[in-house]
Protein backbone atom coordinates (compact mmCIF):
# COMPACT_ATOMS: atom_id res chain seq x y z
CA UNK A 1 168.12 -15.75 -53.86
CA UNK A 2 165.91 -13.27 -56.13
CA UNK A 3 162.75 -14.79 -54.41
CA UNK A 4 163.88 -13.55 -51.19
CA UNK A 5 164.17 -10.32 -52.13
CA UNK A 6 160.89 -10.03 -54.53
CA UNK A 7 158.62 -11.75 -51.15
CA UNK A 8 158.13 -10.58 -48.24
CA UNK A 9 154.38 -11.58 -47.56
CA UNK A 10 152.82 -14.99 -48.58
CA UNK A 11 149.52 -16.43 -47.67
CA UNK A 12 149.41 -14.15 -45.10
CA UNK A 13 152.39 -14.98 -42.95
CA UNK A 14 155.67 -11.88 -43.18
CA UNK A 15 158.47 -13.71 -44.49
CA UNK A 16 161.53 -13.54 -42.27
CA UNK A 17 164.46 -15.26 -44.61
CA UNK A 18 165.05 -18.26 -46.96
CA UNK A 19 166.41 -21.04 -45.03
CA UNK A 20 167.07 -23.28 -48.02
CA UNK A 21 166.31 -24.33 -50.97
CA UNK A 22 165.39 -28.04 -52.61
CA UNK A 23 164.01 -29.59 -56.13
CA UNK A 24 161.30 -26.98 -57.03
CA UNK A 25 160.69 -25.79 -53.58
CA UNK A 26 161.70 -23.11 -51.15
CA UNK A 27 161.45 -23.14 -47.19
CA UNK A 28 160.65 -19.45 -45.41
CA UNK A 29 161.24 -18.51 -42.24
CA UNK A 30 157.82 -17.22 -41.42
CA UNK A 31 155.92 -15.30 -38.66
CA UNK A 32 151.99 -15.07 -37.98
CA UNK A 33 151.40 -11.35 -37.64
CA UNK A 34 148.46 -12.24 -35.30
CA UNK A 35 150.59 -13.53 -32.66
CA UNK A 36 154.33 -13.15 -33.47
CA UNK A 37 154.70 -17.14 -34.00
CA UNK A 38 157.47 -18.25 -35.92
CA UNK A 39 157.18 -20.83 -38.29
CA UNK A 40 159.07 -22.91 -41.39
CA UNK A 41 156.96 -22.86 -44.41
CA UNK A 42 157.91 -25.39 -47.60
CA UNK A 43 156.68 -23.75 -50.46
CA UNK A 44 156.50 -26.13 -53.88
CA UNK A 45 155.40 -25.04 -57.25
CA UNK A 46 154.48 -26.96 -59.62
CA UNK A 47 156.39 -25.04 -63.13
CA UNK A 48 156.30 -28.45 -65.45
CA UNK A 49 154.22 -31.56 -65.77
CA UNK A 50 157.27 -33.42 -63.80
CA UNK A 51 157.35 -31.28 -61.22
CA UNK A 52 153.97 -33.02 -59.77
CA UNK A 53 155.80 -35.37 -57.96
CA UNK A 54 157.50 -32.51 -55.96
CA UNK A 55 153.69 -31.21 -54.78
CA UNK A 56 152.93 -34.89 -54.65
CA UNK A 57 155.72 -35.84 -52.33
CA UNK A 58 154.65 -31.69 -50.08
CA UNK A 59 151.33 -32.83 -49.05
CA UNK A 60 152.33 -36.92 -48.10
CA UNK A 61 154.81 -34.96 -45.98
CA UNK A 62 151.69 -32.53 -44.36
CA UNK A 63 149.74 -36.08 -43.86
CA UNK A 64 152.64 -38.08 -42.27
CA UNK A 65 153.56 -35.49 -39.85
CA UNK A 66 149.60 -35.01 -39.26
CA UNK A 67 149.65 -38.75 -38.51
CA UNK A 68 152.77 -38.87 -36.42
CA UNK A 69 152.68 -37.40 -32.74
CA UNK A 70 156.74 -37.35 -31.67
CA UNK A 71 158.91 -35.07 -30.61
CA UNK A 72 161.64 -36.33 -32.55
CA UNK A 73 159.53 -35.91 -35.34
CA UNK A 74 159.11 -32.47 -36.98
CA UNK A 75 155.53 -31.39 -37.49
CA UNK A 76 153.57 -29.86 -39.75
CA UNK A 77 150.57 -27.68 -38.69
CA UNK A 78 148.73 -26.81 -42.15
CA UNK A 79 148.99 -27.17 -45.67
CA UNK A 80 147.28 -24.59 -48.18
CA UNK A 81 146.98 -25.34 -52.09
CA UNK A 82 146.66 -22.71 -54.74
CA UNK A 83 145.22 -23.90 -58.04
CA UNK A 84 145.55 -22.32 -61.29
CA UNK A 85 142.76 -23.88 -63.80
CA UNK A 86 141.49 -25.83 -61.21
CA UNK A 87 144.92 -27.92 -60.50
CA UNK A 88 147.32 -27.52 -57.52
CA UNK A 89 149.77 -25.40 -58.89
CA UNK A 90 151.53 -24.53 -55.86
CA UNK A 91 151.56 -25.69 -51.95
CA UNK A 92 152.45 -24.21 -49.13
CA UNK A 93 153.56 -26.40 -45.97
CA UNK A 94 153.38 -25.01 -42.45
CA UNK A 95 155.66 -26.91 -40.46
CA UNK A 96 157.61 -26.36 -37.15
CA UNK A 97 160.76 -24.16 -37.59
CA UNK A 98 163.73 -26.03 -35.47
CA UNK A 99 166.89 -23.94 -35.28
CA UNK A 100 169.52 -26.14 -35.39
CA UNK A 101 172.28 -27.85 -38.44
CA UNK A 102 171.95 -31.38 -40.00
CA UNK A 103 173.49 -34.17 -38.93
CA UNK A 104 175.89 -34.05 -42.06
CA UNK A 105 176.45 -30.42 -41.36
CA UNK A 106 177.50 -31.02 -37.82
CA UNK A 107 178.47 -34.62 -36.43
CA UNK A 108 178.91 -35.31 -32.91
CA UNK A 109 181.89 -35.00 -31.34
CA UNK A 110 182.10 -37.79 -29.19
CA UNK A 111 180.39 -41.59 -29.69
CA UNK A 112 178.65 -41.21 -26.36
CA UNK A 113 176.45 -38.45 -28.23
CA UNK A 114 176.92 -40.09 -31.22
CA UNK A 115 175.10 -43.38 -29.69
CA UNK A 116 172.09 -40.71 -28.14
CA UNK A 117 171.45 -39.03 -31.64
CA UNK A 118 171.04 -42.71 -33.10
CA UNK A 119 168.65 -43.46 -30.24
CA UNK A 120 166.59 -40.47 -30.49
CA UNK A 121 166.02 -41.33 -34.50
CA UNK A 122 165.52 -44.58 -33.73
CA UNK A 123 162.69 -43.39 -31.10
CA UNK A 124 160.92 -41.36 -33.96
CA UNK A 125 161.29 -43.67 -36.59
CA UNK A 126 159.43 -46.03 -33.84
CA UNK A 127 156.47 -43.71 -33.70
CA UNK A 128 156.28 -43.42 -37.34
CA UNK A 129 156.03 -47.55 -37.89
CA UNK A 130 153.25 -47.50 -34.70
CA UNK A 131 151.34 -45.84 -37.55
CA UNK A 132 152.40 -48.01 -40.14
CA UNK A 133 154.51 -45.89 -41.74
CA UNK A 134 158.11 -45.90 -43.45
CA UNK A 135 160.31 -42.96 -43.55
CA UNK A 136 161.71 -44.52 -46.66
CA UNK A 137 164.55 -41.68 -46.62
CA UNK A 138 166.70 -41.41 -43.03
CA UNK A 139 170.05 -39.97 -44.56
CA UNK A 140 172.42 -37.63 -42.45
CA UNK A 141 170.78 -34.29 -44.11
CA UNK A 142 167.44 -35.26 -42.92
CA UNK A 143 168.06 -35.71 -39.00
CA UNK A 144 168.29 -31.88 -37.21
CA UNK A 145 170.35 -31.51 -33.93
CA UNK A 146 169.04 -28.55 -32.06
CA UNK A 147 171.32 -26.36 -30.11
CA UNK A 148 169.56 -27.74 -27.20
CA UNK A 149 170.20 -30.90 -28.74
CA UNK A 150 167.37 -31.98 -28.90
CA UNK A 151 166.75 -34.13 -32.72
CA UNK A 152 164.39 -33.90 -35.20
CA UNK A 153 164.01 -36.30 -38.26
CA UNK A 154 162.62 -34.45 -41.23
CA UNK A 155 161.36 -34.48 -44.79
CA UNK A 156 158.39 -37.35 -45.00
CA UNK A 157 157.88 -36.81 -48.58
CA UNK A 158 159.27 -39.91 -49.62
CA UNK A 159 157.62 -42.16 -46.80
CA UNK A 160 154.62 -44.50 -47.50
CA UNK A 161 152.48 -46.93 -45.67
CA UNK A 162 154.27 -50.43 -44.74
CA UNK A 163 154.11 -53.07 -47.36
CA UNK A 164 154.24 -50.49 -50.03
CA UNK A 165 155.61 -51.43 -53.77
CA UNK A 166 156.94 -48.35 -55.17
CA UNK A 167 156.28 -47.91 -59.18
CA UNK A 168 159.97 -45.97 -59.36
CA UNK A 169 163.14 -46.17 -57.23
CA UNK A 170 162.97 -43.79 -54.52
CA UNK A 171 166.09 -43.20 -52.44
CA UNK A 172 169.37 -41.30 -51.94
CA UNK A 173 171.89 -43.24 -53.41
CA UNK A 174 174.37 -44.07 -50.46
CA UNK A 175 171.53 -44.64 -47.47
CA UNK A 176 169.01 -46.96 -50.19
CA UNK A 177 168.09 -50.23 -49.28
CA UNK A 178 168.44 -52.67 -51.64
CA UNK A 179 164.52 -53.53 -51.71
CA UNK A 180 163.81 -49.96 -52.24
CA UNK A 181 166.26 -50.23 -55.85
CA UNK A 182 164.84 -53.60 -56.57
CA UNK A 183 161.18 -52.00 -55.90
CA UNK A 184 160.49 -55.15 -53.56
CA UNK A 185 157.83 -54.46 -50.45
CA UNK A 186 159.04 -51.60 -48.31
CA UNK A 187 158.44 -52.38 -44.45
CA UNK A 188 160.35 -51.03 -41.08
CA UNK A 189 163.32 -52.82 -41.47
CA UNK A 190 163.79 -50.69 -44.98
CA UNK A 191 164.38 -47.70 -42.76
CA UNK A 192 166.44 -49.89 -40.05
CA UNK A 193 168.95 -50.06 -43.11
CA UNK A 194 168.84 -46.35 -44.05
CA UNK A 195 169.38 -45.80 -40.56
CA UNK A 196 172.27 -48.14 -40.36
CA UNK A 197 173.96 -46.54 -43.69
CA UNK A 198 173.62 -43.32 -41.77
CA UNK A 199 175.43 -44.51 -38.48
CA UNK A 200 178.20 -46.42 -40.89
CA UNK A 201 179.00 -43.51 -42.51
CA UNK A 202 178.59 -40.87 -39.07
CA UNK A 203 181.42 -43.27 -37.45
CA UNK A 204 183.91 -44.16 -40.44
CA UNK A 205 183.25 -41.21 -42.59
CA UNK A 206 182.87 -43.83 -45.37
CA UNK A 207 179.68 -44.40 -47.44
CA UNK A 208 178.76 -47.94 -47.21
CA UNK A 209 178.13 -49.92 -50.71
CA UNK A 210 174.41 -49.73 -52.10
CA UNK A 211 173.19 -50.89 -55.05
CA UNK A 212 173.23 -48.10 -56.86
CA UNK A 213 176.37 -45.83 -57.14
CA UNK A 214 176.22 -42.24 -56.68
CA UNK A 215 175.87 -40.27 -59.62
CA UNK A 216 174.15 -43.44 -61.63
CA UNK A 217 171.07 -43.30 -63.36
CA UNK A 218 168.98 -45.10 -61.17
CA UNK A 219 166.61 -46.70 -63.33
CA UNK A 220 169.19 -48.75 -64.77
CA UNK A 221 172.51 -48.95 -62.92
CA UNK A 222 172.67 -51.48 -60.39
CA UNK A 223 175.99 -52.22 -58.59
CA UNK A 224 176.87 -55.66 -58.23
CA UNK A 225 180.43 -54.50 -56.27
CA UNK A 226 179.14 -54.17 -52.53
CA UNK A 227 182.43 -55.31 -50.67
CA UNK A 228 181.75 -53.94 -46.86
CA UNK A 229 184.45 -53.47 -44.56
CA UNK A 230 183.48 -53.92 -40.78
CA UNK A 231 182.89 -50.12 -39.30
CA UNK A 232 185.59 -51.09 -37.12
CA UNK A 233 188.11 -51.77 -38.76
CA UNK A 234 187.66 -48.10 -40.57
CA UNK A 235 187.46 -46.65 -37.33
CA UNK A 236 189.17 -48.83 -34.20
CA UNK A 237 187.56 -46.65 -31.43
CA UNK A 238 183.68 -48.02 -32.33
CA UNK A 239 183.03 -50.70 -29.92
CA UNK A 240 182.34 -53.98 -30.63
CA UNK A 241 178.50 -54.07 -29.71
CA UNK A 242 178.16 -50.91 -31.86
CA UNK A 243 180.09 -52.63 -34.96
CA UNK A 244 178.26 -55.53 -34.66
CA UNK A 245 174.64 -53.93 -34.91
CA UNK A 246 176.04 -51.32 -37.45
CA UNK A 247 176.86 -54.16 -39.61
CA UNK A 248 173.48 -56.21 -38.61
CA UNK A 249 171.43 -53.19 -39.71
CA UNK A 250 173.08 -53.16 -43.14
CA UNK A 251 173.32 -56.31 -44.00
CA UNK A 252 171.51 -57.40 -47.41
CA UNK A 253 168.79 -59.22 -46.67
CA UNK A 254 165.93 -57.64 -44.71
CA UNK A 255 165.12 -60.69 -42.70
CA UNK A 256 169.24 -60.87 -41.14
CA UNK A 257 168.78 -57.30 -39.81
CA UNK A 258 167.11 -55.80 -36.79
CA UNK A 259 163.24 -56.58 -36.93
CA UNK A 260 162.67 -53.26 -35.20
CA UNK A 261 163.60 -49.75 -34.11
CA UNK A 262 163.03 -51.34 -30.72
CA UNK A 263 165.30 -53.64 -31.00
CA UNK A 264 167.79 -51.14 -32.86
CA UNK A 265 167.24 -48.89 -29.55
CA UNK A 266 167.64 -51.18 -27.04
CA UNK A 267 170.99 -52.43 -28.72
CA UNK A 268 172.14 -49.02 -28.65
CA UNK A 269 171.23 -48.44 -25.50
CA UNK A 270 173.78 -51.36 -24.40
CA UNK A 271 176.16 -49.20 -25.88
CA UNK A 272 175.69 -46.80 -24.87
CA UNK A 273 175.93 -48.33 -21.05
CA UNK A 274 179.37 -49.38 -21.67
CA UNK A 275 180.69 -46.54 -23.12
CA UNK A 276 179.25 -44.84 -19.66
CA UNK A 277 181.19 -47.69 -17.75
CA UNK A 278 184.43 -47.39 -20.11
CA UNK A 279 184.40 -43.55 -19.08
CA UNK A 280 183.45 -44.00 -15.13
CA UNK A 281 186.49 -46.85 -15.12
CA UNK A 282 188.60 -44.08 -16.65
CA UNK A 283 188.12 -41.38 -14.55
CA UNK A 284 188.52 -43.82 -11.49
């Protein structure tokens, strides 16, 4: 909180308030004096040698979101590097400020807008694999829900082009995919399962099982345990179209789940059809 209070200028943008705080970087509410704009600005630096991977991961995020053309998508407008003896010591990402809480802040209150949150993630994550990219990173944190609710997915730092072999496990613990902990190819359907640990644990409040517990080093614990009860069963109100993709999105094996956010969308949008019919037949 002392940085707030010792910065009220940088790079020529006033700083309006801290919005949050992550490893080695700080995002501002900013506004442009020249025309009153109000932005987000990510600000990493760069304080020991391992803290590259943090101004590493800042500018794949500018260049993704430079890429990617979605509204569901946040975007990022510029990116300014400060070097101290010639290296990037610091970056600054400008980025579209979206007012609004995380989906693990806030979850929907009924499945109908449960189903239309999934859809419009599904939509972005779309647009990013038209590019050939992989989010690599869809969690609950990382999807925004305006109060217009409108949806954003956020924070590309971890995402990389399709076919990728990552050196190091990359991942939140209980969205990974298993290739992304065995460091196996990374390809659309990686993010279909992120997406699909998301919507298990949205509708059961459970985590489902990955193979690597939370908490574990992840270089070197591996867990073999991944018993997965059906979302439905956890919670009887999910229908069964919606259980039955859930599950198809998480499964194992990339090549049993969805082969596309397509797909994933256009299953969802079955549900979300008969949970429209299920209400109309109610109110009738």
């Amino acid at each position: 909180m002392a940085e707030m209070n010792v910065i009220d200028e940088i790079a020529g943008f006033d700083v309006l308030t801290v919005l949050g705080y992550g490893a080695s970087s700080t995002i501002f509410a900013v506004q442009d004096p020249k025309d009153d704009h109000v932005y987000a600005m990510k600000r990493v630096v760069k304080r020991t040698p391992s803290d590259q991977r943090f101004i590493d991961q800042a500018l794949t995020e500018f260049e993704v979101a430079r890429q990617v053309d979605h509204p569901n998508c946040r975007k990022s407008f510029r990116v300014i590097r400060r070097r101290k003896l010639i290296k990037t010591s610091e970056v600054l990402v400008l980025m579209e400020l979206v007012d609004g809480e995380t989906l693990e802040q806030h979850r929907p209150n009924s499945l109908h807008r449960m189903v239309e949150v999934f859809m419009s993630v599904a939509d972005g994550l779309d647009a990013m694999h038209q590019q050939s990219i992989c989010h690599c990173d869809i969690k609950p944190n990382n999807i925004l829900i305006a109060p217009d609710e409108g949806v954003k997915i956020i924070d590309f730092g971890q995402a990389c082009p399709t076919g990728t072999v990552k050196q190091r496990i990359q991942g939140t613990p209980d969205y990974i995919a298993p290739e992304q902990v065995l460091r196996k190819r990374i390809t659309p359907v990686t993010d279909v399962f992120n997406l699909g640990a998301t919507m298990y644990w949205c509708l059961t409040n459970h985590h489902a099982p990955t193979l690597i517990p939370k908490g574990s080093n992840r270089e070197v614990a591996i867990k073999q345990d991944t018993t997965l009860r059906p979302a439905s069963e956890l919670n009887p109100k999910i229908p069964a179209a919606l259980n039955a993709l859930v599950m198809a999105c998480i499964e194992t094996e990339p090549d049993r789940r969805p082969t596309s956010m397509r797909e994933v969308n256009g299953r969802l949008e079955v549900v979300l059809h008969q949970l429209k019919a299920t209400r109309q037949a109610k109110r009738a």
